[in-house]
PDB file of N, CA and C in Angstrom:
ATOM      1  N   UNK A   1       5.114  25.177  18.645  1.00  0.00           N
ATOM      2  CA  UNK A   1       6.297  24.349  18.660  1.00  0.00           C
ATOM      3  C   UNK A   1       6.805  24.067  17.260  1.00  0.00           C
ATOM      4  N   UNK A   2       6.444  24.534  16.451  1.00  0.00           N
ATOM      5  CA  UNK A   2       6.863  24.270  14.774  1.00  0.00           C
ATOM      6  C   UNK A   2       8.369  24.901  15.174  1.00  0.00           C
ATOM      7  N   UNK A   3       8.906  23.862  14.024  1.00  0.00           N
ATOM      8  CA  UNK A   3      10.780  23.950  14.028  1.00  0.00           C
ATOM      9  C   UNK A   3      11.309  22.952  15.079  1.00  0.00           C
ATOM     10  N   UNK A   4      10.513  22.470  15.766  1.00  0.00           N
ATOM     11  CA  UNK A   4      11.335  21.586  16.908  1.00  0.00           C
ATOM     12  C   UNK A   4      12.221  20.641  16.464  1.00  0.00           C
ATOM     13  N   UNK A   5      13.285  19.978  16.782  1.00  0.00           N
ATOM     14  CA  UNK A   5      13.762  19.249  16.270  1.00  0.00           C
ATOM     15  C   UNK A   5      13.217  17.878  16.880  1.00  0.00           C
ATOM     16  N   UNK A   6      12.746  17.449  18.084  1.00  0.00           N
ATOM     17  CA  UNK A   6      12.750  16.153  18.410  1.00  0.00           C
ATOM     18  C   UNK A   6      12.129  16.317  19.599  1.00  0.00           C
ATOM     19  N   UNK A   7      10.692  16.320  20.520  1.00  0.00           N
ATOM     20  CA  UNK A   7      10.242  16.364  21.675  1.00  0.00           C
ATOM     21  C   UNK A   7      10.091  14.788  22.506  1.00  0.00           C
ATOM     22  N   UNK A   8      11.436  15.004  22.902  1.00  0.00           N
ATOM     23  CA  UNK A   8      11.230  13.354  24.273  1.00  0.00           C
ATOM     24  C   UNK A   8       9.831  13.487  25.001  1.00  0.00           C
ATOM     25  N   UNK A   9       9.118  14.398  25.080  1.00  0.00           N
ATOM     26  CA  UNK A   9       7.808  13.743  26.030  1.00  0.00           C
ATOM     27  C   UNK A   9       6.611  13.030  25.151  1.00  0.00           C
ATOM     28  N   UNK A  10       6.836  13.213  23.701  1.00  0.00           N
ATOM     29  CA  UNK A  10       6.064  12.279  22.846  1.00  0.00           C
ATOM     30  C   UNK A  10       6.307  10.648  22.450  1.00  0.00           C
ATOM     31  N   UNK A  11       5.521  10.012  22.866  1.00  0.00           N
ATOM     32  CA  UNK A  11       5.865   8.518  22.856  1.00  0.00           C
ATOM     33  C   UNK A  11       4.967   7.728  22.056  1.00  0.00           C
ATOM     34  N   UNK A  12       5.292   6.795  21.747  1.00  0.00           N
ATOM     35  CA  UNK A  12       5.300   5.010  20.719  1.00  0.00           C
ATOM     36  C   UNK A  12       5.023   6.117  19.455  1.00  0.00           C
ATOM     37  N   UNK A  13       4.089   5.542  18.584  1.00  0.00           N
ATOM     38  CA  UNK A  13       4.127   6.122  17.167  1.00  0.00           C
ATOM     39  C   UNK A  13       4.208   7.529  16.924  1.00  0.00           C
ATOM     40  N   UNK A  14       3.674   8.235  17.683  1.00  0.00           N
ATOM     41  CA  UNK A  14       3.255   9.823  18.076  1.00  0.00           C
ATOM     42  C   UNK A  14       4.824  10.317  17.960  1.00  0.00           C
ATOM     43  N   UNK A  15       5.821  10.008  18.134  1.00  0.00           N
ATOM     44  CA  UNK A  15       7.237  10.421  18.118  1.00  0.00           C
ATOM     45  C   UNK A  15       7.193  10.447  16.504  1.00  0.00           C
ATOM     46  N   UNK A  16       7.132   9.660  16.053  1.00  0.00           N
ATOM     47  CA  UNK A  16       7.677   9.870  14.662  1.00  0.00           C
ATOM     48  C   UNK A  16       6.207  10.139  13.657  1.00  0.00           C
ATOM     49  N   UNK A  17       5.293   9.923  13.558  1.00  0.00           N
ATOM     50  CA  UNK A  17       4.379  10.531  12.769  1.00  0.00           C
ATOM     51  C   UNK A  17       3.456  11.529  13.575  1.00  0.00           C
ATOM     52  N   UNK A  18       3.790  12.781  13.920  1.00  0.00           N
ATOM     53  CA  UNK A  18       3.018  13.852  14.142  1.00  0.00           C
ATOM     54  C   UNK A  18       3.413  15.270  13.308  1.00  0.00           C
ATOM     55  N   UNK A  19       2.585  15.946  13.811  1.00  0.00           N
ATOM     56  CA  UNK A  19       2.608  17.369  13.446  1.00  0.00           C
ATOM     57  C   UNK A  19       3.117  18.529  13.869  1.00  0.00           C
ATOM     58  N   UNK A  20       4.006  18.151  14.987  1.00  0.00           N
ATOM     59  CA  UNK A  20       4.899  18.762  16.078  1.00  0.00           C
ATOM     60  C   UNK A  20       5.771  19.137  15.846  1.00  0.00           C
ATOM     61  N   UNK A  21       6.886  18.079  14.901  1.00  0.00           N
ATOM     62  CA  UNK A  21       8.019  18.211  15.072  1.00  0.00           C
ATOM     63  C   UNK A  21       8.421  17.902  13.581  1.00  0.00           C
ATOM     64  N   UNK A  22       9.807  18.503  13.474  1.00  0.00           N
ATOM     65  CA  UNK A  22      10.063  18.648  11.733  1.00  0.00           C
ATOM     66  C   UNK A  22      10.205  17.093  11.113  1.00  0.00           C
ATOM     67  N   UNK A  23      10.385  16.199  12.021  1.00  0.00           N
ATOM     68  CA  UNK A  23      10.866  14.780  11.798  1.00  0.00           C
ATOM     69  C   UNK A  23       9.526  14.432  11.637  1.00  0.00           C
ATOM     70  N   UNK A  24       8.494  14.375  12.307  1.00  0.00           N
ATOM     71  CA  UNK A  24       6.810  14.048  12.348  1.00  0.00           C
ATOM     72  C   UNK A  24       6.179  14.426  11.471  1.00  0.00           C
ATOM     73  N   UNK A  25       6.334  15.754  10.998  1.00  0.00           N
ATOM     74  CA  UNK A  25       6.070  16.055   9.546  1.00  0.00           C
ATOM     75  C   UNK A  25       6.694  15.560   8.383  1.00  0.00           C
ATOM     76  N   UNK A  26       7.813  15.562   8.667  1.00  0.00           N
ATOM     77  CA  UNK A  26       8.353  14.882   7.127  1.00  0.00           C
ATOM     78  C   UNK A  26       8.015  13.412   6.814  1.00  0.00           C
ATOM     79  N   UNK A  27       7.907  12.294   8.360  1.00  0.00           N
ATOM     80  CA  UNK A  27       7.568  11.126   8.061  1.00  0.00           C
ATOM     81  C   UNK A  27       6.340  10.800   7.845  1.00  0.00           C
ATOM     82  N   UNK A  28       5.207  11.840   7.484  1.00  0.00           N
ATOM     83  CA  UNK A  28       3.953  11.787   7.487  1.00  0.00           C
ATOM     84  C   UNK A  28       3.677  11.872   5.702  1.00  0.00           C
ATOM     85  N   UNK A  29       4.672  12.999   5.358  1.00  0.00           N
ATOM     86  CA  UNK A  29       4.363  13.431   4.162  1.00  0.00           C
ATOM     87  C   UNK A  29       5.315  12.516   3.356  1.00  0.00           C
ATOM     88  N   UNK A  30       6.318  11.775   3.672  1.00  0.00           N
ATOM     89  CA  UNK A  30       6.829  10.565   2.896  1.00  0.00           C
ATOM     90  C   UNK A  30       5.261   9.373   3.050  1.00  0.00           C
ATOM     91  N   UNK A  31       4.790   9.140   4.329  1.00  0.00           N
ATOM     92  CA  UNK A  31       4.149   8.121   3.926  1.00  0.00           C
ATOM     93  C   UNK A  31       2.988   8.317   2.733  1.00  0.00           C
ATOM     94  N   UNK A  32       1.968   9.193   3.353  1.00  0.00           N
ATOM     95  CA  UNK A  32       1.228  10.037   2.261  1.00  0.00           C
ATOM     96  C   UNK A  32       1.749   9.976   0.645  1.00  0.00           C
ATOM     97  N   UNK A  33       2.901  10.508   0.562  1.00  0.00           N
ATOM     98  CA  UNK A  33       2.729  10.241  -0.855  1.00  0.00           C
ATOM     99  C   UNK A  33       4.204   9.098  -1.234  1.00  0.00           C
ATOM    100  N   UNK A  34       3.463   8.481  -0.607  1.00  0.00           N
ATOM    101  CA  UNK A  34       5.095   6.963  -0.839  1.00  0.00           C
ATOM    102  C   UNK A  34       4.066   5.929  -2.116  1.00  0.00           C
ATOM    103  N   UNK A  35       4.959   5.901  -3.476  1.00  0.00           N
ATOM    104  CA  UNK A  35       4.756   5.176  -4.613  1.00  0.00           C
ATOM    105  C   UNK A  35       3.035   5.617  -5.281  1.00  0.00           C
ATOM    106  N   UNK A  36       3.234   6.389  -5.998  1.00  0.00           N
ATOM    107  CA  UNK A  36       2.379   6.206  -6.955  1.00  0.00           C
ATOM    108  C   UNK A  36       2.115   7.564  -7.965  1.00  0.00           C
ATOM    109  N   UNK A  37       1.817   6.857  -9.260  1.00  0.00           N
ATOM    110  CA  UNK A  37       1.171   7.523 -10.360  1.00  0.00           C
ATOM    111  C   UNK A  37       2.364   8.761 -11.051  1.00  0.00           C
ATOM    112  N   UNK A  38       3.677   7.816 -10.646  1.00  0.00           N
ATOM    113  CA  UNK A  38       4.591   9.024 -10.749  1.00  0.00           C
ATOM    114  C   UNK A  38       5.283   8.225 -12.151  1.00  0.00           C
ATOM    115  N   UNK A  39       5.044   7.536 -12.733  1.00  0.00           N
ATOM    116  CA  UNK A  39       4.767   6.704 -14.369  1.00  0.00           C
ATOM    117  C   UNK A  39       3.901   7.295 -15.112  1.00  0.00           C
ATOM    118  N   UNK A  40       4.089   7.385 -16.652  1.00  0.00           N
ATOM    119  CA  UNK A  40       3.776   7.653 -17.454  1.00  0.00           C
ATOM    120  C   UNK A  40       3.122   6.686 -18.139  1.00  0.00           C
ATOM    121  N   UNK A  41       1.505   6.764 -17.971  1.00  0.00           N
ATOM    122  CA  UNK A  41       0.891   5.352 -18.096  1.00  0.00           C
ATOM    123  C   UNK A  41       0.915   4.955 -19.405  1.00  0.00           C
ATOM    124  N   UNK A  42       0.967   5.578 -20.574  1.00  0.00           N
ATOM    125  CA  UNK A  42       1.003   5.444 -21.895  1.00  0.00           C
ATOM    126  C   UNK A  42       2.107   4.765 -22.072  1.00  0.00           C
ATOM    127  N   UNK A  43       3.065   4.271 -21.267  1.00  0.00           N
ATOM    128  CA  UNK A  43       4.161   3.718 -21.782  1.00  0.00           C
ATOM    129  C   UNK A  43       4.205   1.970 -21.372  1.00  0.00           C
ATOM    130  N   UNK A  44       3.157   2.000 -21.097  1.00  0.00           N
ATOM    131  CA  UNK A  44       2.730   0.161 -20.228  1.00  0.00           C
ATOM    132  C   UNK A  44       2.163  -0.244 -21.354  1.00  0.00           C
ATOM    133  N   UNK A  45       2.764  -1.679 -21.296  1.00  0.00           N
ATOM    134  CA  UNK A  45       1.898  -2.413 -22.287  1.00  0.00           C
ATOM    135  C   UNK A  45       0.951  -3.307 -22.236  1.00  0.00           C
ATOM    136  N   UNK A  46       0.309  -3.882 -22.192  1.00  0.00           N
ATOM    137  CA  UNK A  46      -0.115  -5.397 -22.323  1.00  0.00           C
ATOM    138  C   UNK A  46      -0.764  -5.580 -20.678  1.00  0.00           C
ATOM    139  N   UNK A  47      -0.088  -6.812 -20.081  1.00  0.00           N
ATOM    140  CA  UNK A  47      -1.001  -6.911 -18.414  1.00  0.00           C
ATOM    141  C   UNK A  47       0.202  -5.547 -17.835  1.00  0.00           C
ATOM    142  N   UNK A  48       0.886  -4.925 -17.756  1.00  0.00           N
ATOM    143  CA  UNK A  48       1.471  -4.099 -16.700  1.00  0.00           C
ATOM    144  C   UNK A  48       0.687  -3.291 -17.256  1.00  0.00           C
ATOM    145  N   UNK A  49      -0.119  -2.819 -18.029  1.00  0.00           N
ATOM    146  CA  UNK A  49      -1.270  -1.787 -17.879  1.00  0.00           C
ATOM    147  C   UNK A  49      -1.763  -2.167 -16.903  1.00  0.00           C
ATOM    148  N   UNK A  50      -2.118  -2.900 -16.294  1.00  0.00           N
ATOM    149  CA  UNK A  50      -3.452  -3.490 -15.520  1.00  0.00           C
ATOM    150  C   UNK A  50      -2.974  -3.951 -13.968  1.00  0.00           C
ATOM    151  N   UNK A  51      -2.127  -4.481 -13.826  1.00  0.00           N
ATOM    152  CA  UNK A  51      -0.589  -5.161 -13.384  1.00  0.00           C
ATOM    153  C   UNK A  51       0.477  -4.603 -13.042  1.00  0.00           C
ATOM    154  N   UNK A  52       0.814  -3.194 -12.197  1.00  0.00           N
ATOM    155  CA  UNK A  52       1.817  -3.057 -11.997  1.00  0.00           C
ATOM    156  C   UNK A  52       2.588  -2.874 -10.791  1.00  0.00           C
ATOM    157  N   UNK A  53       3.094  -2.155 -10.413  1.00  0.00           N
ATOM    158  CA  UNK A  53       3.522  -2.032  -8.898  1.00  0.00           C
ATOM    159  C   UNK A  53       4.298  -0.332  -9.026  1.00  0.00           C
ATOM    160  N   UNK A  54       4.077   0.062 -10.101  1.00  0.00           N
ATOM    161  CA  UNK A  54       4.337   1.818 -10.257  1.00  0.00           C
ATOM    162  C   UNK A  54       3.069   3.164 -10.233  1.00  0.00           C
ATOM    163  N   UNK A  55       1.471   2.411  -9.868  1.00  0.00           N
ATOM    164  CA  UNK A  55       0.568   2.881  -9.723  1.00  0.00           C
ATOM    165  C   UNK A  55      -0.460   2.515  -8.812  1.00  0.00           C
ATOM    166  N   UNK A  56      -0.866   3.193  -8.081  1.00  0.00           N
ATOM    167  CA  UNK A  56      -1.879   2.831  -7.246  1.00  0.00           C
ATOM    168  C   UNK A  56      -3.002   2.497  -7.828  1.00  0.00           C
ATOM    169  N   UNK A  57      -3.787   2.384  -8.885  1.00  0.00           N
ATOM    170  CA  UNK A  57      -4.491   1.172  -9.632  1.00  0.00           C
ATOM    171  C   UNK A  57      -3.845   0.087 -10.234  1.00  0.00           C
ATOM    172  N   UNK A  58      -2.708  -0.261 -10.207  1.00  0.00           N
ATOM    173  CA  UNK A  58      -2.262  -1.369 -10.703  1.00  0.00           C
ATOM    174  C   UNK A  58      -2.022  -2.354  -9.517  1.00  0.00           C
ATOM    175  N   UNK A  59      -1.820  -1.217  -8.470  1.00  0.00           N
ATOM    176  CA  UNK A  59      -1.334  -2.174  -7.289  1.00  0.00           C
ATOM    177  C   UNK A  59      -2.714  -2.577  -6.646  1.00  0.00           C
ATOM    178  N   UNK A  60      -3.883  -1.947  -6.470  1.00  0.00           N
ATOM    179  CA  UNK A  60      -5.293  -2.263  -6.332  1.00  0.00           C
ATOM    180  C   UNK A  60      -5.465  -3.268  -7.390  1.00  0.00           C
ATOM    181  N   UNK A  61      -5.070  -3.590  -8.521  1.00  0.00           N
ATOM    182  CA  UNK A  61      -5.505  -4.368  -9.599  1.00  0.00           C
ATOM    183  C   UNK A  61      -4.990  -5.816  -8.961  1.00  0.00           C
ATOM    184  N   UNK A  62      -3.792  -6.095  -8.361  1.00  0.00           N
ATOM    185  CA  UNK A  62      -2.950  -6.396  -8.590  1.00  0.00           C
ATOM    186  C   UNK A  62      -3.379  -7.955  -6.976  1.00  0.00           C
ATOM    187  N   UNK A  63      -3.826  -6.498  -6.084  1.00  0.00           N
ATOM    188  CA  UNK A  63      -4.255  -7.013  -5.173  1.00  0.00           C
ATOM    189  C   UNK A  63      -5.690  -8.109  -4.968  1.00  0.00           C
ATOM    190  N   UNK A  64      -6.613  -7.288  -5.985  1.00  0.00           N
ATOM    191  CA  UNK A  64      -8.060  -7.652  -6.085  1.00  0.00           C
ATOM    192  C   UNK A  64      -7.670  -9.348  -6.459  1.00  0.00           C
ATOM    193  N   UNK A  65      -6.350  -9.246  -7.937  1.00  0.00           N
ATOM    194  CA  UNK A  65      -6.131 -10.660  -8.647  1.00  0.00           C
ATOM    195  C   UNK A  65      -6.231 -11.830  -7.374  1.00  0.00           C
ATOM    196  N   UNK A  66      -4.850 -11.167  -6.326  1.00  0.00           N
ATOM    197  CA  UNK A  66      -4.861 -12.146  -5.352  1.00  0.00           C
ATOM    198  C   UNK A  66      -6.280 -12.996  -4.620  1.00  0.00           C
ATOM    199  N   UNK A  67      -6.965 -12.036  -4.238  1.00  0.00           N
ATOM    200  CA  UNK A  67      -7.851 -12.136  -3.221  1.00  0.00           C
ATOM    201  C   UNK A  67      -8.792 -12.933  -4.176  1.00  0.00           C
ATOM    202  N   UNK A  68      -9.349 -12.550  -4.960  1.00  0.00           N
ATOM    203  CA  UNK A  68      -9.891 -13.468  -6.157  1.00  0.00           C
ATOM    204  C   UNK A  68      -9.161 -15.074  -6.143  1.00  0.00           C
ATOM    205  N   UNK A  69      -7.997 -14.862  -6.867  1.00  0.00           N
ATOM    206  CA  UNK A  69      -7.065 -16.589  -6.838  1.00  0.00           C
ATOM    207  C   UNK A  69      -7.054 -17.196  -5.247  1.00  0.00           C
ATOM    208  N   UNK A  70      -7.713 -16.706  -4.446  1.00  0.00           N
ATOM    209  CA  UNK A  70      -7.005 -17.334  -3.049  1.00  0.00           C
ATOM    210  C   UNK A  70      -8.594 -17.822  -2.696  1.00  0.00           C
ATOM    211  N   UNK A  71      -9.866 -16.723  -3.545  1.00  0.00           N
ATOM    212  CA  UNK A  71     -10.997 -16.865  -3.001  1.00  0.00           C
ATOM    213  C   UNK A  71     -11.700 -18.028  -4.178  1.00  0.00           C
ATOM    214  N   UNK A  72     -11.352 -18.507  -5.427  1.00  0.00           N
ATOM    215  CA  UNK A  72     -11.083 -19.376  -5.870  1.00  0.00           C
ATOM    216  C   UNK A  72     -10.803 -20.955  -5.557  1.00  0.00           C
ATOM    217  N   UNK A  73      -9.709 -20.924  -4.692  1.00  0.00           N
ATOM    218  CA  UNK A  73      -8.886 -21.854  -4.103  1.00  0.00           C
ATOM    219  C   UNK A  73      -9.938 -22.725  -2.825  1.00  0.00           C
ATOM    220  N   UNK A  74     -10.567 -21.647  -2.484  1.00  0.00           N
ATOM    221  CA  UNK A  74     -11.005 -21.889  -0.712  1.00  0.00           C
ATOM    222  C   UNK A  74     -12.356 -22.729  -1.923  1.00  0.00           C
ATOM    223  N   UNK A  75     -13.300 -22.204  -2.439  1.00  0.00           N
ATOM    224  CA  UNK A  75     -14.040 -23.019  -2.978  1.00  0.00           C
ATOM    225  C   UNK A  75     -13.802 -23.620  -3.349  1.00  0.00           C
ATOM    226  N   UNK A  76     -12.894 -24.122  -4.555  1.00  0.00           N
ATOM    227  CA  UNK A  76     -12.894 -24.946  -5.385  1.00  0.00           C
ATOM    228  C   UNK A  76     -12.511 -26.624  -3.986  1.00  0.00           C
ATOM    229  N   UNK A  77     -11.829 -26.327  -2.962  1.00  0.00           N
ATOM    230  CA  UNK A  77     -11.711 -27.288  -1.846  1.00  0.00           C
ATOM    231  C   UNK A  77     -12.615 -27.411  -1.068  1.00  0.00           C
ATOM    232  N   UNK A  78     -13.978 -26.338  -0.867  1.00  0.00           N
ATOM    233  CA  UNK A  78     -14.722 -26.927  -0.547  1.00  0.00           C
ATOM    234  C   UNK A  78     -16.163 -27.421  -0.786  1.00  0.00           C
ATOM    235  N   UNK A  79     -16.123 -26.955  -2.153  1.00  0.00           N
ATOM    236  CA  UNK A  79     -17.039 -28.395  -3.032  1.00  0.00           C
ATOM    237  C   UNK A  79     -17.021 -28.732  -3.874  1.00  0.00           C
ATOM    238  N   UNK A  80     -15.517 -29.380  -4.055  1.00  0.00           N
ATOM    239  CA  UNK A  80     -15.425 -30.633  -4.496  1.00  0.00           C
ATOM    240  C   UNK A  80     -16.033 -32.031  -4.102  1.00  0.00           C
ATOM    241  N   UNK A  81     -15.860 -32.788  -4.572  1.00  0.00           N
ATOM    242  CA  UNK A  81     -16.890 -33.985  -3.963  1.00  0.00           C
ATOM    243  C   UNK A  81     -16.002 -34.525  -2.779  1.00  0.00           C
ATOM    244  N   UNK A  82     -16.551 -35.426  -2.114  1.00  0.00           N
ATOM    245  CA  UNK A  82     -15.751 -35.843  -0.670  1.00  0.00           C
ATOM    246  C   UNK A  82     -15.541 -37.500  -1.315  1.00  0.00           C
ATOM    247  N   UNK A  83     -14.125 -37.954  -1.400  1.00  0.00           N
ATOM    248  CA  UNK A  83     -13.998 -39.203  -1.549  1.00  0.00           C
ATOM    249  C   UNK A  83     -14.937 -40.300  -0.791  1.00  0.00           C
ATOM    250  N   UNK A  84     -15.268 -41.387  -1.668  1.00  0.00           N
ATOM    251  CA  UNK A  84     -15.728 -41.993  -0.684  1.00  0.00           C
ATOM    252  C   UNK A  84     -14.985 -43.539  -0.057  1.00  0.00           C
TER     253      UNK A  84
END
């Protein structure tokens, strides 16, 4: 079936990300390679070395920060001392 343009008997996600159809392929290979490492890292300075949202280690960097500041947060509220 390669070249198909669009098969109605494929349904929910399977319509648009498969290997069937020219539309299923192309939305597979946009997701696959959607944002990254397409920067020239030598040109970052300072925290967007570390920090960015144009590389898939910056955006892993970026993420870890969060989860850290949020995992921070949850302790620091729960032992603190309890008013009395």
């Amino acid at each position: 079936m390669a070249g198909v343009e669009d098969d109605p008997n494929l349904k929910g996600l399977k319509r648009y990300f498969n290997s069937e159809t020219n539309r299923g392929r192309a939305n597979v290979s946009e997701l696959l390679m959607a944002g990254g490492d397409s920067v020239d890292e030598s040109q970052l300075k300072g925290l967007s070395k570390y920090f960015n949202s144009a590389t898939n280690k910056g955006r892993a960097n970026t993420a870890k920060a969060t989860y850290a500041v949020f995992g921070a947060i949850i302790l620091y509220f729960t032992l603190k001392p309890k008013k009395k």
